[in-house]
N, C-alpha and C. Protein backbone atom coordinates (compact mmCIF):
# COMPACT_ATOMS: atom_id res chain seq x y z
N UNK A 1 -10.14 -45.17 44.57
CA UNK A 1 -9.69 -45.74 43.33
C UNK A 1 -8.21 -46.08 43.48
N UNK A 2 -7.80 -46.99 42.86
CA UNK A 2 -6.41 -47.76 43.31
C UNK A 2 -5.69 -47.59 42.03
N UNK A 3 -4.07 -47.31 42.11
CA UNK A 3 -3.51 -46.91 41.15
C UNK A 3 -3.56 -47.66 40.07
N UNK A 4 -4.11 -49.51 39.87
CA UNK A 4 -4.32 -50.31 39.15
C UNK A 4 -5.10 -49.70 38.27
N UNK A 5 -6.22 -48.91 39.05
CA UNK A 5 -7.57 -48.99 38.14
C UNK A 5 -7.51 -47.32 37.25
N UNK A 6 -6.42 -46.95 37.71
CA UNK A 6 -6.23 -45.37 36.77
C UNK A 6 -5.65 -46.31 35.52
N UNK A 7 -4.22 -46.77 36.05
CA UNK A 7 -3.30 -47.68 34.98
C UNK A 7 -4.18 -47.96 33.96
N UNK A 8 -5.43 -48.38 34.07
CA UNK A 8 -6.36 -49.41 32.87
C UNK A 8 -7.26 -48.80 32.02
N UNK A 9 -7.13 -47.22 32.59
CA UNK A 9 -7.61 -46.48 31.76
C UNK A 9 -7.13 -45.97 30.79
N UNK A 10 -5.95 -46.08 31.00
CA UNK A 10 -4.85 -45.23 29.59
C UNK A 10 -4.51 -46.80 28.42
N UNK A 11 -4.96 -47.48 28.93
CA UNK A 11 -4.69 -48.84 28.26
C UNK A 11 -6.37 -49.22 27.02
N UNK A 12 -6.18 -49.62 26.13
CA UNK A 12 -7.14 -50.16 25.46
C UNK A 12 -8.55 -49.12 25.09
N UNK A 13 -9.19 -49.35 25.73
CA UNK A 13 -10.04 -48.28 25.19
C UNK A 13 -9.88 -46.63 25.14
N UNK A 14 -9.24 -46.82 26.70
CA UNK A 14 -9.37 -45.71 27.37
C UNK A 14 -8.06 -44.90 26.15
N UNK A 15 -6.83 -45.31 26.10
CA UNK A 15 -5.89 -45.05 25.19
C UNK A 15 -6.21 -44.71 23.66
N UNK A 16 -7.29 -45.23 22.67
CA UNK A 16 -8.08 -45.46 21.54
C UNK A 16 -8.58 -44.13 21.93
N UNK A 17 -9.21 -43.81 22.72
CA UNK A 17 -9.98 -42.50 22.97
C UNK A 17 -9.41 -41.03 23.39
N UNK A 18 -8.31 -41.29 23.76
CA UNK A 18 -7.28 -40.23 23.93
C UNK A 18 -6.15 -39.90 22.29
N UNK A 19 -6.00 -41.25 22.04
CA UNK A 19 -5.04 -40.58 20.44
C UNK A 19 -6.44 -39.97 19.66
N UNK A 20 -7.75 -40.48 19.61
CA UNK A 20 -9.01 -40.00 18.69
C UNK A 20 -8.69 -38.44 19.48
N UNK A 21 -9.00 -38.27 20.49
CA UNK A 21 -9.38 -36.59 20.68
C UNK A 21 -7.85 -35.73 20.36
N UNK A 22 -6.72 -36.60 20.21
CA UNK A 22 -5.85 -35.62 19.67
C UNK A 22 -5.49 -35.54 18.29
N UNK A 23 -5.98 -36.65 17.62
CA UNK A 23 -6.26 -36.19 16.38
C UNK A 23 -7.26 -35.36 15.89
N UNK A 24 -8.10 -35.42 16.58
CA UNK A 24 -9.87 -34.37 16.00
C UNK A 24 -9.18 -33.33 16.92
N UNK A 25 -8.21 -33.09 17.77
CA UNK A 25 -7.90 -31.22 18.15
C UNK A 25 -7.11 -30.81 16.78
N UNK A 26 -6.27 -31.40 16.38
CA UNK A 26 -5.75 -31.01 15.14
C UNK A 26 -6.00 -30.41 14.13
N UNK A 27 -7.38 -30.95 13.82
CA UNK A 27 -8.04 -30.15 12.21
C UNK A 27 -9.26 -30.11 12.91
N UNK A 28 -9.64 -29.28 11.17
CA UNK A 28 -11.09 -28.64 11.68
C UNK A 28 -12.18 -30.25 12.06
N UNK A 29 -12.55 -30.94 12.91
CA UNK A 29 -13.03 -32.02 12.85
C UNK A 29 -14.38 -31.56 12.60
N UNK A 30 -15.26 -30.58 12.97
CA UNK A 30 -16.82 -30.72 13.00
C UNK A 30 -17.01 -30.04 11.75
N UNK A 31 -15.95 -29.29 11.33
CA UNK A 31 -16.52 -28.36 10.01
C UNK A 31 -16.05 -29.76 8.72
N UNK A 32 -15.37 -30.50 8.55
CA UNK A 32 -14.90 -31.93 7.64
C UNK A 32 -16.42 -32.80 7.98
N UNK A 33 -16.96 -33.00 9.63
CA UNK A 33 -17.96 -33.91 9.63
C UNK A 33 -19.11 -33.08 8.78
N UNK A 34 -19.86 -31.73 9.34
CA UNK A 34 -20.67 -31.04 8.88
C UNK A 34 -20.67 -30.97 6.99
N UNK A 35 -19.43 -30.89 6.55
CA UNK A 35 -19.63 -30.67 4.89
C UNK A 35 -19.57 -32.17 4.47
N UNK A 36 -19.30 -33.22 5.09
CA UNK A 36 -18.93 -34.64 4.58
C UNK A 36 -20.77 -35.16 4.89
N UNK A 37 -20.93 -34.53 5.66
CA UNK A 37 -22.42 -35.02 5.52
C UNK A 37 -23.65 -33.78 5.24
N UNK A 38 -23.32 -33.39 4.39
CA UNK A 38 -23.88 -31.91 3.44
C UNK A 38 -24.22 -32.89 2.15
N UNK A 39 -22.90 -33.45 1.65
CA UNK A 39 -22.54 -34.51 0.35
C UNK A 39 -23.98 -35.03 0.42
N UNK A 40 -24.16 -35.66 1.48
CA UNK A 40 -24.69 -37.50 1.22
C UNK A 40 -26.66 -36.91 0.68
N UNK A 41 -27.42 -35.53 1.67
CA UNK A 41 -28.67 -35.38 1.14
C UNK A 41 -28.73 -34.82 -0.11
N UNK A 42 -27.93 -34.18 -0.84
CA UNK A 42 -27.51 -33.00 -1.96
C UNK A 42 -26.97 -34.59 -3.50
N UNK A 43 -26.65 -35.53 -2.68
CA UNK A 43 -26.57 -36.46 -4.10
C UNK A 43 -27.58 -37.55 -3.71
N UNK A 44 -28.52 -37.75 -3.09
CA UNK A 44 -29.32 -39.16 -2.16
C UNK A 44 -31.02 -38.24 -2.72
N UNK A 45 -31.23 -37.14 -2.80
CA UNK A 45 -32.26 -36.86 -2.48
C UNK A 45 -32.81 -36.71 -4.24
N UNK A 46 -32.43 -36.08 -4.89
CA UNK A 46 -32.42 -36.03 -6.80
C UNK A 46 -32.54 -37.41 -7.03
N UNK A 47 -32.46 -38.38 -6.79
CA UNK A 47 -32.56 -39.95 -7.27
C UNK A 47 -33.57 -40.67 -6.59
N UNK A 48 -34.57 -40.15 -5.91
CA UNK A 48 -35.10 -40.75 -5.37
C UNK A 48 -36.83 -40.38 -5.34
N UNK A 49 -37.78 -41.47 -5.15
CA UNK A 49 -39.33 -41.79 -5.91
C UNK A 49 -39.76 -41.34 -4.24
N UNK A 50 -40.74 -40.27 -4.15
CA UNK A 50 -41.35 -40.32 -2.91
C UNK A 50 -42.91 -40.95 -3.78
N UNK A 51 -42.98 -41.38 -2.64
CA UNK A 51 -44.86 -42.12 -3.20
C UNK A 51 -45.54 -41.52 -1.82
N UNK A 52 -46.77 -41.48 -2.71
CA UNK A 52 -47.66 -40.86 -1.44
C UNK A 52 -49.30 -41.64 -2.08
N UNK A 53 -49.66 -42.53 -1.47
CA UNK A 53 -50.33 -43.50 -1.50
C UNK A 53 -50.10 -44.11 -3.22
N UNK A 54 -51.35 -44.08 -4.01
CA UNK A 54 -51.02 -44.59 -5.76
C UNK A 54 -49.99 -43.65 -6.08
N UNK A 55 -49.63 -42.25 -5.67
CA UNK A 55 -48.72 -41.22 -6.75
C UNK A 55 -47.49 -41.17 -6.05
N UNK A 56 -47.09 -41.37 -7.62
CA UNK A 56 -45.38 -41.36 -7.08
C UNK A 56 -44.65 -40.48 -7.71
N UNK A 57 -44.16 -39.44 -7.35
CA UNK A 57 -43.36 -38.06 -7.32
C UNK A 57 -42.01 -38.45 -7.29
N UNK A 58 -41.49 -38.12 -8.64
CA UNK A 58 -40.27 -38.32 -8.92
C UNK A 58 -39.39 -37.06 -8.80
N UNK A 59 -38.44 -37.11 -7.39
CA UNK A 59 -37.35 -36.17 -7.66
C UNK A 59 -36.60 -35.47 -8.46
N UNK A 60 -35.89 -36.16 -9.23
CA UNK A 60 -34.77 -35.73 -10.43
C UNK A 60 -35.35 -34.76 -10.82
N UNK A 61 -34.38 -34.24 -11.14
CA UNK A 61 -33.95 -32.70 -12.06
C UNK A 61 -33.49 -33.27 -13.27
N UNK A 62 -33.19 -32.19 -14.22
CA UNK A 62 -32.17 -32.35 -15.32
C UNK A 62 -30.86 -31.72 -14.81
N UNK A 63 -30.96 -31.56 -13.50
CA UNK A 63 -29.86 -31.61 -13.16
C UNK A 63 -29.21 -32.41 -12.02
N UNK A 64 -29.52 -33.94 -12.61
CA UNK A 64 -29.09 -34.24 -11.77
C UNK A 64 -27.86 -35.19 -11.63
N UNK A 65 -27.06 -34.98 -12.77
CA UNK A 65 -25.37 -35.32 -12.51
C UNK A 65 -24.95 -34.22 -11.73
N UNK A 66 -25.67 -33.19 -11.86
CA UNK A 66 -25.26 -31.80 -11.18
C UNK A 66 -24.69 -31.73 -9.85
N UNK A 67 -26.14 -32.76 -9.15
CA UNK A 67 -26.31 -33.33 -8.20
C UNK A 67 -25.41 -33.96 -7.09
N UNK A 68 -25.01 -34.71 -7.58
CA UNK A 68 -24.53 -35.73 -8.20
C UNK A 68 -22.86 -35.45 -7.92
N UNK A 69 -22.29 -34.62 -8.43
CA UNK A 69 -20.84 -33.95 -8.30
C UNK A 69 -20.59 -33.36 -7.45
N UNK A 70 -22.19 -32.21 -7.18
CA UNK A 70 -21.89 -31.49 -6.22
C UNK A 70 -21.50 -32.23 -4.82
N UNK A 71 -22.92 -33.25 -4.52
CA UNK A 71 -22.37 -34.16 -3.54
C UNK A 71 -21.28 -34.40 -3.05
N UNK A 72 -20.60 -35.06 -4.19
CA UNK A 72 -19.46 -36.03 -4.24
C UNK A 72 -18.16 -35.21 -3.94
N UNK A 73 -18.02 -33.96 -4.35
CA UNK A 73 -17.40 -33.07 -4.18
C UNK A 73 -17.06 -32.41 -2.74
N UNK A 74 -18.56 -32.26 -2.22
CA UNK A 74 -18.66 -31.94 -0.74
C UNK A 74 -17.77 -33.01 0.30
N UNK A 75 -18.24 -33.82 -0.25
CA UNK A 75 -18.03 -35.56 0.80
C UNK A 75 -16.59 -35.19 0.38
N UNK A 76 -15.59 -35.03 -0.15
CA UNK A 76 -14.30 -34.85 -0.50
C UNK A 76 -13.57 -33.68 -0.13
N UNK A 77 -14.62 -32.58 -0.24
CA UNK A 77 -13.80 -31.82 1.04
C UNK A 77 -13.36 -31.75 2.25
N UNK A 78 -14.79 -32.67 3.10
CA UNK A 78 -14.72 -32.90 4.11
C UNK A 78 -13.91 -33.90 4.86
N UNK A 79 -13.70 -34.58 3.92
CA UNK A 79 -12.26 -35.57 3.88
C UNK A 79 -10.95 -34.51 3.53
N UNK A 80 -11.16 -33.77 3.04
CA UNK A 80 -9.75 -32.99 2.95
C UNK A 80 -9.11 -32.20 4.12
N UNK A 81 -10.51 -31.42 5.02
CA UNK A 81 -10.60 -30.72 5.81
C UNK A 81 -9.89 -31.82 7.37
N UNK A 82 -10.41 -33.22 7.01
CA UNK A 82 -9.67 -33.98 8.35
C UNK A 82 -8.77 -34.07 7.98
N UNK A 83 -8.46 -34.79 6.50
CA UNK A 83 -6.85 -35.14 6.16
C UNK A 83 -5.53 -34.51 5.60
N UNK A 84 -5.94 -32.83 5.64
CA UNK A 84 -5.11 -31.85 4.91
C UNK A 84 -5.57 -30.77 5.94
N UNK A 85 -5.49 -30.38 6.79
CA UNK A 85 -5.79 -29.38 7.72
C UNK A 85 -5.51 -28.11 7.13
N UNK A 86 -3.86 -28.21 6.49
CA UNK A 86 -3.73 -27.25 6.18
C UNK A 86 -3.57 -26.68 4.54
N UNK A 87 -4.52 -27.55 4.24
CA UNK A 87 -5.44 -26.39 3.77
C UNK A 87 -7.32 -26.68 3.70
N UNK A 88 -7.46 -26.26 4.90
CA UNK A 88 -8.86 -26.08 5.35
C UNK A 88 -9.28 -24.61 4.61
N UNK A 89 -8.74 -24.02 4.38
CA UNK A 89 -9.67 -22.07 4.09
C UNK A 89 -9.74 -22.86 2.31
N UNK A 90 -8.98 -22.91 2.03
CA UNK A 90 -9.73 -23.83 0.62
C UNK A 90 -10.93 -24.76 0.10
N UNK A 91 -10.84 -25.33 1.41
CA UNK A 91 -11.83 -26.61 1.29
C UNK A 91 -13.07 -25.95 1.84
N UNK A 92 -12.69 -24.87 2.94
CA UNK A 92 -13.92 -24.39 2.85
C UNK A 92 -14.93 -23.28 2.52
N UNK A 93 -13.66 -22.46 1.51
CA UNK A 93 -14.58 -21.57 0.95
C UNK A 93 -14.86 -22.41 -0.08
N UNK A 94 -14.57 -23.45 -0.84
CA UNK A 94 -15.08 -24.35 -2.10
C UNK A 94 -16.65 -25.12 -1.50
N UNK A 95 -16.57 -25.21 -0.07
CA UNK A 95 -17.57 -25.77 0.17
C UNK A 95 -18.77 -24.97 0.32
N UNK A 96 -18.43 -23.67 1.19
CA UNK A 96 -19.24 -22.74 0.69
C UNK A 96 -20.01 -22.22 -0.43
N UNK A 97 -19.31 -22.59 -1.60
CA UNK A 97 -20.05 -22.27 -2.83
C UNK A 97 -20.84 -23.23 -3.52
N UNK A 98 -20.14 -24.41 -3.29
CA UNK A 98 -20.35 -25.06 -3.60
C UNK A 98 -22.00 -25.61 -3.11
N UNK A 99 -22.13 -25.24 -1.62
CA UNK A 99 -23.66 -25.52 -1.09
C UNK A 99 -24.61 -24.34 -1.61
N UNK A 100 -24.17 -23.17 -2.32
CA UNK A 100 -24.76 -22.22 -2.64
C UNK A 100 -25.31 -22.52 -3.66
N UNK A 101 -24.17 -23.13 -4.83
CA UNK A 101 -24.74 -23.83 -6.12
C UNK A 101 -25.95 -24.69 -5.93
N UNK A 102 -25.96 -25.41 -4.87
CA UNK A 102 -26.99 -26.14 -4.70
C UNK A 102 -28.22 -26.38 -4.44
N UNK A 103 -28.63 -24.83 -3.74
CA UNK A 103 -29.72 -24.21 -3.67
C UNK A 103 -30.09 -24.37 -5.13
N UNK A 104 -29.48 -24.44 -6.18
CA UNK A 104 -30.06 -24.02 -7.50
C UNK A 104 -30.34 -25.29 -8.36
N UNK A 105 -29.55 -26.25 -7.99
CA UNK A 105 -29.46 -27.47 -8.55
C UNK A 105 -29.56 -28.36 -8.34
N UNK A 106 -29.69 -28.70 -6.79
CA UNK A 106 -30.03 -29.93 -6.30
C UNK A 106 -31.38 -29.65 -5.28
N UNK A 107 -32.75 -29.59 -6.08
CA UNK A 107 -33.80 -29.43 -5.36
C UNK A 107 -33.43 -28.30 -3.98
N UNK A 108 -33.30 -26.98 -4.05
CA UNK A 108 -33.23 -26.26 -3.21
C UNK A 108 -32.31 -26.63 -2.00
N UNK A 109 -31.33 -27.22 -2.58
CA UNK A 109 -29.90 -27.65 -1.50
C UNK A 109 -30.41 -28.62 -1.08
N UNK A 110 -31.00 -29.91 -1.58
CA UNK A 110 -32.07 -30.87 -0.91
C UNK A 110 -32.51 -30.52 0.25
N UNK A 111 -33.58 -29.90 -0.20
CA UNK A 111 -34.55 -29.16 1.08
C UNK A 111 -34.32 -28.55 2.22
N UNK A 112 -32.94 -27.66 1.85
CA UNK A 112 -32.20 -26.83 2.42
C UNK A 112 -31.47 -27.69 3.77
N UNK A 113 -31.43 -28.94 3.43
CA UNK A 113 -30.49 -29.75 4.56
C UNK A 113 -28.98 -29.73 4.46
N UNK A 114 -28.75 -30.10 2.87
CA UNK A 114 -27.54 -30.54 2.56
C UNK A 114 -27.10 -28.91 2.24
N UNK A 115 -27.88 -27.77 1.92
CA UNK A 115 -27.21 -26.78 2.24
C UNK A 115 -26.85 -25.64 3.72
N UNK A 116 -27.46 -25.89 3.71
CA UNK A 116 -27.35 -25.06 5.50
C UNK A 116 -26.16 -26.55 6.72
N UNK A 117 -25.86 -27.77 6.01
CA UNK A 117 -25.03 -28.31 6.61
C UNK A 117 -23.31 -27.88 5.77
N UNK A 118 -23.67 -27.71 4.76
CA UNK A 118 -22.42 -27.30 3.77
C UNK A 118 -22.05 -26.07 3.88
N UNK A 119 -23.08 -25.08 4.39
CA UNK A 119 -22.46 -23.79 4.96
C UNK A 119 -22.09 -23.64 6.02
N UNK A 120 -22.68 -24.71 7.47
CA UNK A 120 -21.91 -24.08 8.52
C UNK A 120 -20.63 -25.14 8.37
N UNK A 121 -20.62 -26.09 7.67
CA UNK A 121 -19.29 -26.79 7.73
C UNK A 121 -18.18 -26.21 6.86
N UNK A 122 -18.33 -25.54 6.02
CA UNK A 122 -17.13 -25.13 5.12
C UNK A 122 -17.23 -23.77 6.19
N UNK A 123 -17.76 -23.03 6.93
CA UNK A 123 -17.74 -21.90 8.10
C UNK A 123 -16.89 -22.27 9.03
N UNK A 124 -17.02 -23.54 9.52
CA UNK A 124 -16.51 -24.04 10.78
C UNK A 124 -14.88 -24.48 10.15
N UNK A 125 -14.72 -24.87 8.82
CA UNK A 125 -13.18 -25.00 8.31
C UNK A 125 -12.72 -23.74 7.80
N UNK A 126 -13.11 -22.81 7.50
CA UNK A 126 -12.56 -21.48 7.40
C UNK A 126 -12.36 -20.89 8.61
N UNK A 127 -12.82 -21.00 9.49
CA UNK A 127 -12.66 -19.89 10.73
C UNK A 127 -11.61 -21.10 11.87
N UNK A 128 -11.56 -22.01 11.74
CA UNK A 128 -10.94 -22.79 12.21
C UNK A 128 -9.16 -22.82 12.64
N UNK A 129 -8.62 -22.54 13.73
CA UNK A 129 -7.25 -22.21 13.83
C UNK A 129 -6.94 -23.30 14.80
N UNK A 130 -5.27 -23.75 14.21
CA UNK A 130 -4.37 -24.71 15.19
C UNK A 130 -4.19 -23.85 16.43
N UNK A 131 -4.68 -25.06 17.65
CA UNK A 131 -4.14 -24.57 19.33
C UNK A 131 -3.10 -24.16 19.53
N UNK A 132 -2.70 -23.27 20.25
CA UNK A 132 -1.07 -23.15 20.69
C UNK A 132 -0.52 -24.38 21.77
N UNK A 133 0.32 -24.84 21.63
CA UNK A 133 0.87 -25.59 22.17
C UNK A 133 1.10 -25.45 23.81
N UNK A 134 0.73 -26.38 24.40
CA UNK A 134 0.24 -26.17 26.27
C UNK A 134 2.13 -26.47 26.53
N UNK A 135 2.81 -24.93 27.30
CA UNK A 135 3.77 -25.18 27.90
C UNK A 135 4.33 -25.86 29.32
N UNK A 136 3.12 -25.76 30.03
CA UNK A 136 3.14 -26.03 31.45
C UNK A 136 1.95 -26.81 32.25
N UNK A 137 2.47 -27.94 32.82
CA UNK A 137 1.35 -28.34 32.87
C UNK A 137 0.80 -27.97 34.03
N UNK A 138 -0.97 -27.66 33.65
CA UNK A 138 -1.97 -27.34 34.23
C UNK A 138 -1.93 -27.97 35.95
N UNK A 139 -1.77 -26.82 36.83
CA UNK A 139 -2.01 -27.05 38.12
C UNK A 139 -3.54 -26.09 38.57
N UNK A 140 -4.34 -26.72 39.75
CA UNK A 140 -5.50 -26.27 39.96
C UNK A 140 -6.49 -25.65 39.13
N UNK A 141 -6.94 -23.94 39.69
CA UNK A 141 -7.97 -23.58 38.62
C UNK A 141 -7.37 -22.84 37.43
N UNK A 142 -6.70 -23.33 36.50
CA UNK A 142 -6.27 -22.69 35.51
C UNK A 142 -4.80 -21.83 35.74
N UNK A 143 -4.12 -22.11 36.77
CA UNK A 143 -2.87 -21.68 36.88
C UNK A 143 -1.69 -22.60 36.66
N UNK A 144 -0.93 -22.63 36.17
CA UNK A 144 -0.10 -23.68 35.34
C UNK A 144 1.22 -23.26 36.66
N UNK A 145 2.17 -24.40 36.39
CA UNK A 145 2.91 -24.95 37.52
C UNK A 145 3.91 -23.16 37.58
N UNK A 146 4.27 -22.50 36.85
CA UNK A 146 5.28 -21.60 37.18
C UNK A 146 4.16 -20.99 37.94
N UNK A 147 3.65 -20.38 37.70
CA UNK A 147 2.74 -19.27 38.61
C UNK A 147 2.13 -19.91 39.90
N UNK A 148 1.98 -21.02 40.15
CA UNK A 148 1.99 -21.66 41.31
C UNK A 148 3.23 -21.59 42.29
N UNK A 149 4.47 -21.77 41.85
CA UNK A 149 5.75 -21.54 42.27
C UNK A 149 5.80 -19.83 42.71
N UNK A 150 5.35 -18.98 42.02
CA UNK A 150 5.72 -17.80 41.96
C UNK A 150 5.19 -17.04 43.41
N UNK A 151 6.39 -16.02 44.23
CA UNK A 151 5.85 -15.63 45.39
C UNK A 151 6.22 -14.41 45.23
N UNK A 152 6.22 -13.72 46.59
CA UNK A 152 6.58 -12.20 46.48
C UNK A 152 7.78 -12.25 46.47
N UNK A 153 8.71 -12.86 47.27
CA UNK A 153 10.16 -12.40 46.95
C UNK A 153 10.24 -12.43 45.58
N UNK A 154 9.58 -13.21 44.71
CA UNK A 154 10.01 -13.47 43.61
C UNK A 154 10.12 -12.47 42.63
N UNK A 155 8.89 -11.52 42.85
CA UNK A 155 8.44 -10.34 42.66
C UNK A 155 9.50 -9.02 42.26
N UNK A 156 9.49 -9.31 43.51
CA UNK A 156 10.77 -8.39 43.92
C UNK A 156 12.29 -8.00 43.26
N UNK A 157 12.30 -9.67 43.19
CA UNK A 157 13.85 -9.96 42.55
C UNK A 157 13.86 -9.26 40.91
N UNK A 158 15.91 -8.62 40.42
CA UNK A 158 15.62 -8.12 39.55
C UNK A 158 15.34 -9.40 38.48
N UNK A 159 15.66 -10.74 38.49
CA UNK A 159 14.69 -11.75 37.80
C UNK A 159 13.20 -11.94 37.31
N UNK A 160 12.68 -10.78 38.05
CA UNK A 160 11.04 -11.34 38.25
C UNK A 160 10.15 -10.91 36.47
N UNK A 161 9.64 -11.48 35.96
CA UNK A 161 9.18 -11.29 34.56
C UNK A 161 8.54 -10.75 35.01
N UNK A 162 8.37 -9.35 33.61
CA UNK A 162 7.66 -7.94 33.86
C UNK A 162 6.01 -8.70 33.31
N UNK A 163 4.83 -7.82 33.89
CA UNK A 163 3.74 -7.58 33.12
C UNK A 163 3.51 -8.16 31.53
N UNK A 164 3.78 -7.22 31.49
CA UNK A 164 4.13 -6.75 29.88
C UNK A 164 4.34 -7.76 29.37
N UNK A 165 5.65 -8.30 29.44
CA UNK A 165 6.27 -9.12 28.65
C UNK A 165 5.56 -10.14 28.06
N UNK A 166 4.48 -10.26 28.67
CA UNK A 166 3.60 -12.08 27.59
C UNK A 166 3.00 -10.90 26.62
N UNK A 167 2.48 -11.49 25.79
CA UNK A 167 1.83 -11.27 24.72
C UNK A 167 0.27 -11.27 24.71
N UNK A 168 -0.43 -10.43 25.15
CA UNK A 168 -1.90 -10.09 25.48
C UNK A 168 -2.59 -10.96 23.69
N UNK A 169 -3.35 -12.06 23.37
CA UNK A 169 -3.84 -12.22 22.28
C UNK A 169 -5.18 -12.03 22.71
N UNK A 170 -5.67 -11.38 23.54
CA UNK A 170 -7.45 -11.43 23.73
C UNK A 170 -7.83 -10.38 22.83
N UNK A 171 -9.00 -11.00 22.19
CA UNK A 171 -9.58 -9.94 21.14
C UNK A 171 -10.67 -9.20 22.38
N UNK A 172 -11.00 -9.11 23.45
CA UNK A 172 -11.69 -8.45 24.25
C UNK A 172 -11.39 -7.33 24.86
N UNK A 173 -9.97 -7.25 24.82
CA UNK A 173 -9.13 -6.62 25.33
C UNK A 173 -8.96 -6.57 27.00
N UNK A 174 -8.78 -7.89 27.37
CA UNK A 174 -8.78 -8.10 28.87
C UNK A 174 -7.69 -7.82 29.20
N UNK A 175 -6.99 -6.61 30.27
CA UNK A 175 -5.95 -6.71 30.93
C UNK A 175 -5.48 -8.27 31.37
N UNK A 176 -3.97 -8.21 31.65
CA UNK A 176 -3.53 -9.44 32.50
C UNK A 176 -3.88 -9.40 34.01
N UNK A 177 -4.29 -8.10 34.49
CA UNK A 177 -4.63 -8.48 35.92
C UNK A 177 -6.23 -9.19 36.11
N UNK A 178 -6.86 -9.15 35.11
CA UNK A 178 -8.24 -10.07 34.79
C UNK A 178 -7.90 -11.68 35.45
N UNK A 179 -7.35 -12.41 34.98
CA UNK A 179 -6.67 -13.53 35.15
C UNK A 179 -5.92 -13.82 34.25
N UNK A 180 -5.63 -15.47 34.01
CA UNK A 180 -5.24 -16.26 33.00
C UNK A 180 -5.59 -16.38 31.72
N UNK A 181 -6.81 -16.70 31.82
CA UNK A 181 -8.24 -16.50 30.56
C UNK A 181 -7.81 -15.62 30.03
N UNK A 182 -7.55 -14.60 30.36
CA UNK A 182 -7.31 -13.53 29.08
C UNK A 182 -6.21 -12.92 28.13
N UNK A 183 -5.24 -13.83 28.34
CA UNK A 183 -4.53 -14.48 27.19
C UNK A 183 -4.52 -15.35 26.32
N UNK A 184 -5.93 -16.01 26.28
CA UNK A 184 -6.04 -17.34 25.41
C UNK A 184 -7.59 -16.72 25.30
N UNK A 185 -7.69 -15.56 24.75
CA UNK A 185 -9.15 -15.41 23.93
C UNK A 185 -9.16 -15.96 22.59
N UNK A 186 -7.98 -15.86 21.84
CA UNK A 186 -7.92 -16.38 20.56
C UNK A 186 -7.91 -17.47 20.61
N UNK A 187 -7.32 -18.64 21.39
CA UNK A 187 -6.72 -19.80 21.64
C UNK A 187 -7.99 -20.90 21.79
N UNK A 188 -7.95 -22.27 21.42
CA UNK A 188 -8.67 -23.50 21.52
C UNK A 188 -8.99 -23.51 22.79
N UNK A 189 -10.09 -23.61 23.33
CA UNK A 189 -10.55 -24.25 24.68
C UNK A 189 -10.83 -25.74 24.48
N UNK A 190 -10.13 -26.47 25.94
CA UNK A 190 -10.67 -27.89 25.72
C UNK A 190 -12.02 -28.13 26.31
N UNK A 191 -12.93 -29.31 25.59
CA UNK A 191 -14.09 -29.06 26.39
C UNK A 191 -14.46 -30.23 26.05
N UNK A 192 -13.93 -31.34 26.93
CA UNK A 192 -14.03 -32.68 27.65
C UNK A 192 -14.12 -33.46 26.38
């Protein structure tokens, strides 16, 4: 591959597709998609005539402005959840309840679609945390450029950063002599 043909990747499409994945690392993106499309069966399904050969079975409730809001409501969190990140634990404990209500009011959460999508999406924006910011850039299998540099004299020297000193965040409780990985248990993994 010729340095032309890397060049043309960061250009036009290839570029369009790199600002998209750093905007969707930002906020909760799947828990905003998951409750934004919770909305659409929970207000689509109460308004609508199933026929089954001559008989035609009419959806609606008497509750179905109920419907109706609840929807509309959902679809608006999930827009909140991309366009207000921070405050996602709002949007999605509101969405949470909000799909709960719906079990009750909109034909059993419209046939438990639009609710079991409104719970794991207001789930996925509550539990949802900003990445820590990448200090170094990534050399080989997961060792970033200082620790590549780093030797035994280095060790040695009274310069040499102790153990200790990083900040262990693994909820597993992995020592640092484990590897790398086990300082970023809490932390965003990228995954292509």
């Amino acid at each position: 591959m010729s340095a032309d043909t890397r060049q043309s990747l960061t250009t036009g499409f290839g570029q369009k597709r790199q600002s998209f994945r750093h905007w969707r690392g930002q906020r909760p993106f799947w828990g905003g998609m998951l409750t934004l499309l919770a909305g659409i069966p929970i207000m689509y399904v109460p308004y609508q005539n199933l026929t089954l050969g001559s008989l035609t079975i009419r959806m609606s409730t008497t509750a179905g402005a109920g419907s109706l809001i609840i929807g509309v409501l959902l679809v608006v969190l999930g827009l909140t959840m991309w366009f207000q990140p921070h405050s996602r634990v709002f949007a999605g404990v509101a969405a949470i309840l909000l799909s709960l209500v719906s079990l009750v009011v909109s034909n059993i959460g419209a046939f438990l679609i639009g609710f079991l999508l409104g719970l794991i999406g207001g789930a996925l924006g509550v539990s949802w945390a900003p990445g820590k910011p990448v200090k170094a850039e990534r050399v080989g299998h997961g060792e970033s450029a200082a620790q590549a540099e780093f030797t035994e004299e280095d060790a040695t020297s009274p310069a040499a950063p102790e153990e200790g000193s990083r900040d262990n965040t693994a909820v597993s409780g992995a020592s640092p002599a484990d590897g790398v990985d086990a300082f970023d248990g809490n932390g965003r993994h990228r995954a292509g």
